[in-house]
Protein backbone atom coordinates (compact mmCIF):
# COMPACT_ATOMS: atom_id res chain seq x y z
CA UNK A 1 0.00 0.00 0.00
CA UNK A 2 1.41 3.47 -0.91
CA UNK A 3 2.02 5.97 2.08
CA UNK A 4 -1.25 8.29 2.06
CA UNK A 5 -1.13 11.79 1.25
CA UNK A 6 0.31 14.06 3.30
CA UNK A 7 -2.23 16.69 3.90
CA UNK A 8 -5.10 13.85 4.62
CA UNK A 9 -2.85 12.28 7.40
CA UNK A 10 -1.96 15.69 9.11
CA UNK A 11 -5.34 16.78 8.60
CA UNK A 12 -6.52 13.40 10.84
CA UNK A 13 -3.77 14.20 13.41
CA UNK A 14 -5.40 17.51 14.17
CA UNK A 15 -8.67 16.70 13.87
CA UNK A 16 -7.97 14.19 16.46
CA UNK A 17 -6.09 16.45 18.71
CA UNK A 18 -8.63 19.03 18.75
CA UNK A 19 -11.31 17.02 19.43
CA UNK A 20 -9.95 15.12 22.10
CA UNK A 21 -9.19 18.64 23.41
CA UNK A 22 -12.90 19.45 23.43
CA UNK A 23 -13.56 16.28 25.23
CA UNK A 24 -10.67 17.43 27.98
CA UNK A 25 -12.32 20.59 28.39
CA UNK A 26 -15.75 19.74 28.67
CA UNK A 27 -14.53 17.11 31.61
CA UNK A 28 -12.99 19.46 33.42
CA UNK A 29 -10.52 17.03 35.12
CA UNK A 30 -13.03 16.16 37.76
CA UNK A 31 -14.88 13.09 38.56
CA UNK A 32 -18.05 12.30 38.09
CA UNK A 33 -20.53 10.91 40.59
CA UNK A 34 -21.21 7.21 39.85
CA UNK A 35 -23.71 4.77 40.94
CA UNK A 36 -25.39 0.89 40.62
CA UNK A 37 -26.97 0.66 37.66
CA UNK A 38 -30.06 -0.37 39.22
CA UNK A 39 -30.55 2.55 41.54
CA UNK A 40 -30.92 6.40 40.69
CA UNK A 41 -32.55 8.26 38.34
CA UNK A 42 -29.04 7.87 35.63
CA UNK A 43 -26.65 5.47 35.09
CA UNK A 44 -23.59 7.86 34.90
CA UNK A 45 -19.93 6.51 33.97
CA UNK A 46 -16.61 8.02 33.30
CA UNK A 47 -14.29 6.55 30.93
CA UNK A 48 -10.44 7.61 30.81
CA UNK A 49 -8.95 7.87 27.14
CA UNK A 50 -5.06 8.45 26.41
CA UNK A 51 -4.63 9.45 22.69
CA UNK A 52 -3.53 6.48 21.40
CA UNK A 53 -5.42 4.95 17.96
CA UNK A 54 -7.02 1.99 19.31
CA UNK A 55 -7.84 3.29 22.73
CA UNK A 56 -9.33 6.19 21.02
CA UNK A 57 -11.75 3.72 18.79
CA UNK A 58 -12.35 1.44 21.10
CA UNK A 59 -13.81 3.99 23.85
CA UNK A 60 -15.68 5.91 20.99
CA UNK A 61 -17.14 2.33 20.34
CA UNK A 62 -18.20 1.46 24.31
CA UNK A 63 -19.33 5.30 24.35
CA UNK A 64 -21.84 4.98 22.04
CA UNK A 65 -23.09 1.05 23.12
CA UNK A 66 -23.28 2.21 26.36
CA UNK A 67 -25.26 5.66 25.17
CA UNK A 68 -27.60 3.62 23.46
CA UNK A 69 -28.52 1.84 26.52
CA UNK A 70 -28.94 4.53 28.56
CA UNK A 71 -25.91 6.04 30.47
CA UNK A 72 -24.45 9.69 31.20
CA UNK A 73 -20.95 9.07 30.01
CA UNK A 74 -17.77 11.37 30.48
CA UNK A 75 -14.83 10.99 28.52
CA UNK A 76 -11.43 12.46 30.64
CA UNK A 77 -8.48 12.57 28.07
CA UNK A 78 -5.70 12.31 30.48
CA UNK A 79 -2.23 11.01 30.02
CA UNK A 80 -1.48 7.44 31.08
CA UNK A 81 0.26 8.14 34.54
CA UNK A 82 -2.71 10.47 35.93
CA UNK A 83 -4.70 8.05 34.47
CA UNK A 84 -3.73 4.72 36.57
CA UNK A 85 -3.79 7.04 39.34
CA UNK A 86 -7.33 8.41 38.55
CA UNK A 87 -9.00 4.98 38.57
CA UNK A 88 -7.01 4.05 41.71
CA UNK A 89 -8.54 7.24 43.27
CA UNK A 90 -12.12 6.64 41.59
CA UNK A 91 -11.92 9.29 39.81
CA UNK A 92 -12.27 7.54 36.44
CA UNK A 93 -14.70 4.28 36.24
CA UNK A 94 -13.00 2.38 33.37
CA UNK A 95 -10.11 2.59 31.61
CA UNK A 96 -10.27 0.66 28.39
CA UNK A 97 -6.47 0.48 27.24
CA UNK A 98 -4.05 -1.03 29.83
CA UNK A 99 -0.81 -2.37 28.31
CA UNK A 100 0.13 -5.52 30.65
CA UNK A 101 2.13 -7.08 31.89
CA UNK A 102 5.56 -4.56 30.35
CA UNK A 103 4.56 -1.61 29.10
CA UNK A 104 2.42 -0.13 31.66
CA UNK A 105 3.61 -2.45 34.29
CA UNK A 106 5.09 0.47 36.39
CA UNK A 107 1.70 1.50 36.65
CA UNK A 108 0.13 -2.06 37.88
CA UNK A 109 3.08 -2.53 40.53
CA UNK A 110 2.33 1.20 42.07
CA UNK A 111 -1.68 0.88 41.36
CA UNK A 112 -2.66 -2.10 40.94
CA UNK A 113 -4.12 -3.52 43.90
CA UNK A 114 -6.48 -0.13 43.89
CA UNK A 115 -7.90 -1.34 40.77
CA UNK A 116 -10.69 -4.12 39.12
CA UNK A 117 -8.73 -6.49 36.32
CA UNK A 118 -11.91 -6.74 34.15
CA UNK A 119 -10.14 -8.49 31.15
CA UNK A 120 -8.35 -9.17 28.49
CA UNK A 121 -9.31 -7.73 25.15
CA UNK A 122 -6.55 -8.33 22.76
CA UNK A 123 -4.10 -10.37 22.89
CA UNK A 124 -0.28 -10.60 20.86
CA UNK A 125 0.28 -6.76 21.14
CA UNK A 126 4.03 -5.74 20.97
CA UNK A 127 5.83 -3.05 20.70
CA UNK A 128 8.65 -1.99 18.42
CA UNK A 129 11.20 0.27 17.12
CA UNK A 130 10.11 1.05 12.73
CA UNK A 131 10.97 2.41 9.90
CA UNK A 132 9.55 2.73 6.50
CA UNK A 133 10.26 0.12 4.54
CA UNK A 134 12.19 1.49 1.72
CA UNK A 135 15.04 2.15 4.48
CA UNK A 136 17.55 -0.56 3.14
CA UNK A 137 20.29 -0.48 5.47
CA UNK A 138 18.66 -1.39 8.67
CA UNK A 139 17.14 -4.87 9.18
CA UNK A 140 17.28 -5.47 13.09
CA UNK A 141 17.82 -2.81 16.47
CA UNK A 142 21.76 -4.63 16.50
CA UNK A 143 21.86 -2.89 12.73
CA UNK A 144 21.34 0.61 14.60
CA UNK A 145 24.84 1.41 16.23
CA UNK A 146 26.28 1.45 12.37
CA UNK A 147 24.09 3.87 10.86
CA UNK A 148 23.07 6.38 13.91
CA UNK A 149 24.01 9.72 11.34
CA UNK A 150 21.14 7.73 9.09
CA UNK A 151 18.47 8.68 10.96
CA UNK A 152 20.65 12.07 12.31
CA UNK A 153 20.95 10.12 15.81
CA UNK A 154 17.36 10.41 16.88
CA UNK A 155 15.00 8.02 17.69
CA UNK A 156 11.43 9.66 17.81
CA UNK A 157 9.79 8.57 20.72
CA UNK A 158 5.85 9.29 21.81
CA UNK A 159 4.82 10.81 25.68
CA UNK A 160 8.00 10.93 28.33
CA UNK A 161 5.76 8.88 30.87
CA UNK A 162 4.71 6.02 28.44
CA UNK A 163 5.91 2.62 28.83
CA UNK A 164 7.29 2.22 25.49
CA UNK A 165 9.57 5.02 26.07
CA UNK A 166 10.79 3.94 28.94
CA UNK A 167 11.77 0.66 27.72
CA UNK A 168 12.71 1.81 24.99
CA UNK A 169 15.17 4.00 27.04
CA UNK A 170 16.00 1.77 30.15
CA UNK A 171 16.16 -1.80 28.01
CA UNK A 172 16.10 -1.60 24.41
CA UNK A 173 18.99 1.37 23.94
CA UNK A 174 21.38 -0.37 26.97
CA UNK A 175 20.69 -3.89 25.52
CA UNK A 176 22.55 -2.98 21.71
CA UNK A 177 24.64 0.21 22.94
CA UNK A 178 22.62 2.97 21.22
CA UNK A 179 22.58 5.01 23.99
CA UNK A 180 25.46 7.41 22.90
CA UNK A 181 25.23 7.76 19.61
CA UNK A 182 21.53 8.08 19.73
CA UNK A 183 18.85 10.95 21.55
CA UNK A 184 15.21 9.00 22.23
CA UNK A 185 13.31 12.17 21.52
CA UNK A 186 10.34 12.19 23.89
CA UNK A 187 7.31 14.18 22.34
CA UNK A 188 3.75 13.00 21.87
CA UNK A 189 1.81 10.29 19.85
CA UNK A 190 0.38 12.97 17.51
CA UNK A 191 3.94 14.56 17.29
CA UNK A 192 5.40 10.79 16.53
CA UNK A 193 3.27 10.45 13.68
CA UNK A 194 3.80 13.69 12.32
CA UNK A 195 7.59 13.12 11.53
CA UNK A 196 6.88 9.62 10.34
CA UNK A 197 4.12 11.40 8.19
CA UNK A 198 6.63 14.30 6.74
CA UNK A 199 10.12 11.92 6.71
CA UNK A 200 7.33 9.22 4.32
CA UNK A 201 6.12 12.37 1.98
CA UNK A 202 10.26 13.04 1.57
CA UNK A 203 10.95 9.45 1.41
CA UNK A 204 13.72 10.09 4.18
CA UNK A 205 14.89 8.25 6.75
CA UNK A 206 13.09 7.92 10.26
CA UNK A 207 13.46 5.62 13.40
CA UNK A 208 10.09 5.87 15.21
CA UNK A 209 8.68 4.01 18.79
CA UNK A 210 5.75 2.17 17.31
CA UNK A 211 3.15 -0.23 18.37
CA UNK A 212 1.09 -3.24 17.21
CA UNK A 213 -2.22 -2.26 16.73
CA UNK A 214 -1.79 0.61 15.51
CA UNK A 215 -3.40 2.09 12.12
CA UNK A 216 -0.30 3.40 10.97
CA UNK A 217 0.42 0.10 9.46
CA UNK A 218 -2.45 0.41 7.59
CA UNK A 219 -1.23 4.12 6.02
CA UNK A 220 1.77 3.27 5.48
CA UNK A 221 4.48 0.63 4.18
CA UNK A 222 6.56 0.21 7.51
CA UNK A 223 9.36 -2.22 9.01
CA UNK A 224 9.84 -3.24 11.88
CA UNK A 225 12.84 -3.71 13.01
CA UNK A 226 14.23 -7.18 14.74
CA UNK A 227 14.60 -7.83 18.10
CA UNK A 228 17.22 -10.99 18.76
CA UNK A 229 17.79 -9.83 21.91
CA UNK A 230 13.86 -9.68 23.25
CA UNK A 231 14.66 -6.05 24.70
CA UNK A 232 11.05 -5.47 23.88
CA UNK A 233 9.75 -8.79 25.90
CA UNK A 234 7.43 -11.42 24.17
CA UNK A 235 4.10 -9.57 23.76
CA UNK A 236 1.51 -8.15 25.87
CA UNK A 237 -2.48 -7.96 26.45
CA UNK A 238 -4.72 -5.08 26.13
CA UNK A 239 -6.52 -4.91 29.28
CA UNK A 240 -9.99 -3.18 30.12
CA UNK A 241 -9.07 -2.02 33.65
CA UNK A 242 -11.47 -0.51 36.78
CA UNK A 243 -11.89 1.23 39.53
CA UNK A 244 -12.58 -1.08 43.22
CA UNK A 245 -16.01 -1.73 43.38
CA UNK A 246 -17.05 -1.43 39.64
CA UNK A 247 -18.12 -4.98 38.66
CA UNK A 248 -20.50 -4.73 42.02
CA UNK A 249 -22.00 -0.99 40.73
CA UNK A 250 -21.99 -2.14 37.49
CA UNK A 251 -22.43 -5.88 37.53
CA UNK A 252 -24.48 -5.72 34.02
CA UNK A 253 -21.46 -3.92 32.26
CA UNK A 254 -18.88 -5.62 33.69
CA UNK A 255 -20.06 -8.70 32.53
CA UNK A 256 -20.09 -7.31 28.89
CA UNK A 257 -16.92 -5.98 29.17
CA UNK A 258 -15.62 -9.57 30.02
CA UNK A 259 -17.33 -10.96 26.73
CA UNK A 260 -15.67 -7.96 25.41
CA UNK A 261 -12.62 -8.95 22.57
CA UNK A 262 -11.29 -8.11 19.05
CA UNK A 263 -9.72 -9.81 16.48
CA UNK A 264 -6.77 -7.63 15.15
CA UNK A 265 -9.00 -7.36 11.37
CA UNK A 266 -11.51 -5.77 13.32
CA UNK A 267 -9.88 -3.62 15.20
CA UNK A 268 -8.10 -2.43 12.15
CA UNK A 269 -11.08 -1.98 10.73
CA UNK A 270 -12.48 -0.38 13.49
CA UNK A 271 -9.60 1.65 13.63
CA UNK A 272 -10.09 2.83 9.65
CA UNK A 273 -13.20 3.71 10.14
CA UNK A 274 -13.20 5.90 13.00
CA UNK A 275 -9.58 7.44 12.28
CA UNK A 276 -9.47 7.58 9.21
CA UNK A 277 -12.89 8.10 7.69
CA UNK A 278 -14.47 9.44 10.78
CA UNK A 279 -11.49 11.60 11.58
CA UNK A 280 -14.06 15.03 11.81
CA UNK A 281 -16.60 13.14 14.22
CA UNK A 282 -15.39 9.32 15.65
CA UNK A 283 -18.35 8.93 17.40
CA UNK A 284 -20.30 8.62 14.41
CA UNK A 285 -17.72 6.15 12.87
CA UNK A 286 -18.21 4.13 15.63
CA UNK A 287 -22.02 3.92 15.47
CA UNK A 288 -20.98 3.54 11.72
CA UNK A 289 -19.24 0.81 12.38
CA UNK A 290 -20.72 -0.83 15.14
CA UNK A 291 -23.91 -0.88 12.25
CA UNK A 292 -21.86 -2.56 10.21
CA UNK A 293 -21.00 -5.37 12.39
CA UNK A 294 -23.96 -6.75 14.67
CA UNK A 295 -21.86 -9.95 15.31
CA UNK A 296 -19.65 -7.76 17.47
CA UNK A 297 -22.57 -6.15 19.36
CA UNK A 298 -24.15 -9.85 19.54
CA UNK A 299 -21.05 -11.38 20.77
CA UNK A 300 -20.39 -9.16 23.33
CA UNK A 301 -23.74 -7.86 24.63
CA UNK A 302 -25.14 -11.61 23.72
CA UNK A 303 -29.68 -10.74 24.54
CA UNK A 304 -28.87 -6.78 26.08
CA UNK A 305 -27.96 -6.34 22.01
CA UNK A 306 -31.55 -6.73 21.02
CA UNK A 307 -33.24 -3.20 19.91
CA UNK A 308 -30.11 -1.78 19.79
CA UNK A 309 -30.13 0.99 16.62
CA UNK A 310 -26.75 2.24 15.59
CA UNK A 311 -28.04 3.65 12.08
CA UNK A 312 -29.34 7.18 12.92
């Protein structure tokens, strides 16, 4: 597949930004009062979101299921360190994008016994360090030390306080002795994709942090590079994580959430759809989507899917 245009994929980035910005400020980084869903006159929920792709599809997905049947929900768009520690606090219900057990494991060890384990959503994510795949002279991370003025001794790295940076950082770059001929630039997600985006439209070197899911594959023609010394680890799970006493106010959700998995075609999918086509208003490519494929909504909702309209 040929790297998209330029403009389109910049376009996304901000559109994405600015509308998780909206959602930030209409939050207003405070809790939200929570209850059973039984009792009450609403069934109110917060959700946390940290702005990366399939976190940000997969809580515009549960945003509109859960709208349809009948809860208040808040979106907080926080990063992912306030975040552990905002469902440890209750501040935040659910948190639908938990990295376990390596790349948010520093989080898990300080929080984790303040917080519900609701399940495992997708399994075989990994993380890596890419490039596009017209970069010749780099198969593997061991190829790296030879060819740091290649890629003008940066690696571009997402958020300072995500996991992948800091293994990157404290395993990857001490395991094949990058760390002094190369800087791990710490920026954003949004900022990440940005240079990968400009260095593709150039067809220039880059050395990015990357993760699988993530759309970009699907944009772009990438590599990533080999790890023979498993500096990265194995593989992780993508977790849907809780605040205490969730499954017991929320025993009907939590038990969807636990039927709650995807395949990695439809999260790509998913991911196109609300990204990519939806990039001006996700919420709507995820009831676009979520149309489009009942057998999710069955599957996971099994007889609470019945009546449920995604098409308007």
């Amino acid at each position: 597949m040929p790297p998209i245009n330029r403009t389109r994929r910049l376009t996304r980035v901000a559109a994405a930004a600015a509308s998780l910005a909206v959602v930030a400020s209409a939050c207003g980084g405070e809790g939200v009062e929570t209850g059973p869903e039984d009792g009450g006159e609403e069934q109110s929920i917060t959700i946390g979101l940290i702005q990366w792709d399939e976190d940000i599809a997969v809580t515009n997905v549960w945003q509109s299921i859960l709208e349809e049947k009948g809860y208040d929900v808040t979106i907080e768009d926080v990063d992912v360190a306030p975040m552990f520690q905002g469902v440890a606090q209750d501040d935040i219900d659910l948190f639908l994008d938990a990295w376990l057990p390596d790349t948010h494991g520093e989080y898990w060890d300080e929080y984790g016994d303040q917080i519900e384990d609701v399940g495992v959503w997708y399994d075989g994510a990994t993380l890596h360090l890419t490039v596009p795949e017209y970069v010749d002279e780099v198969d593997s991370i061991a190829d790296l030390q030879d060819n740091a003025d290649l890629f003008n001794n940066e690696i571009v790295g997402i958020e300072a306080g995500s996991g992948l940076v800091q293994r990157t950082q404290d395993d990857v770059m001490p395991t094949y002795g990058l760390e002094e001929d190369y800087e791990l630039v710490e920026s954003s997600t949004a900022a990440m994709l940005s240079e990968l985006d400009s260095a593709i439209a150039e067809e220039e070197p880059v050395l990015v942090t990357l993760w699988r899911p993530h759309i970009a594959y699907a944009d772009y023609n990438l590599k990533d590079l080999e790890d023979p010394e498993g500096a990265f680890g194995e593989g992780e799970q993508i977790h849907t994580v809780a605040r205490e006493g969730f499954s017991e106010d929320f025993s009907e959700l939590n038990g969807w959430l636990q039927d709650f998995t995807m395949s990695p075609e439809e999260l790509e999918s998913l991911e196109e759809v609300v990204i990519n086509e939806y990039s001006d208003n996700q919420q709507e490519g995820a009831r676009t989507w979520l149309n489009d494929n009942p057998e999710f909504v069955e599957r996971t909702l099994g007889d609470d899917a019945e009546g449920l309209d995604f098409s308007s």
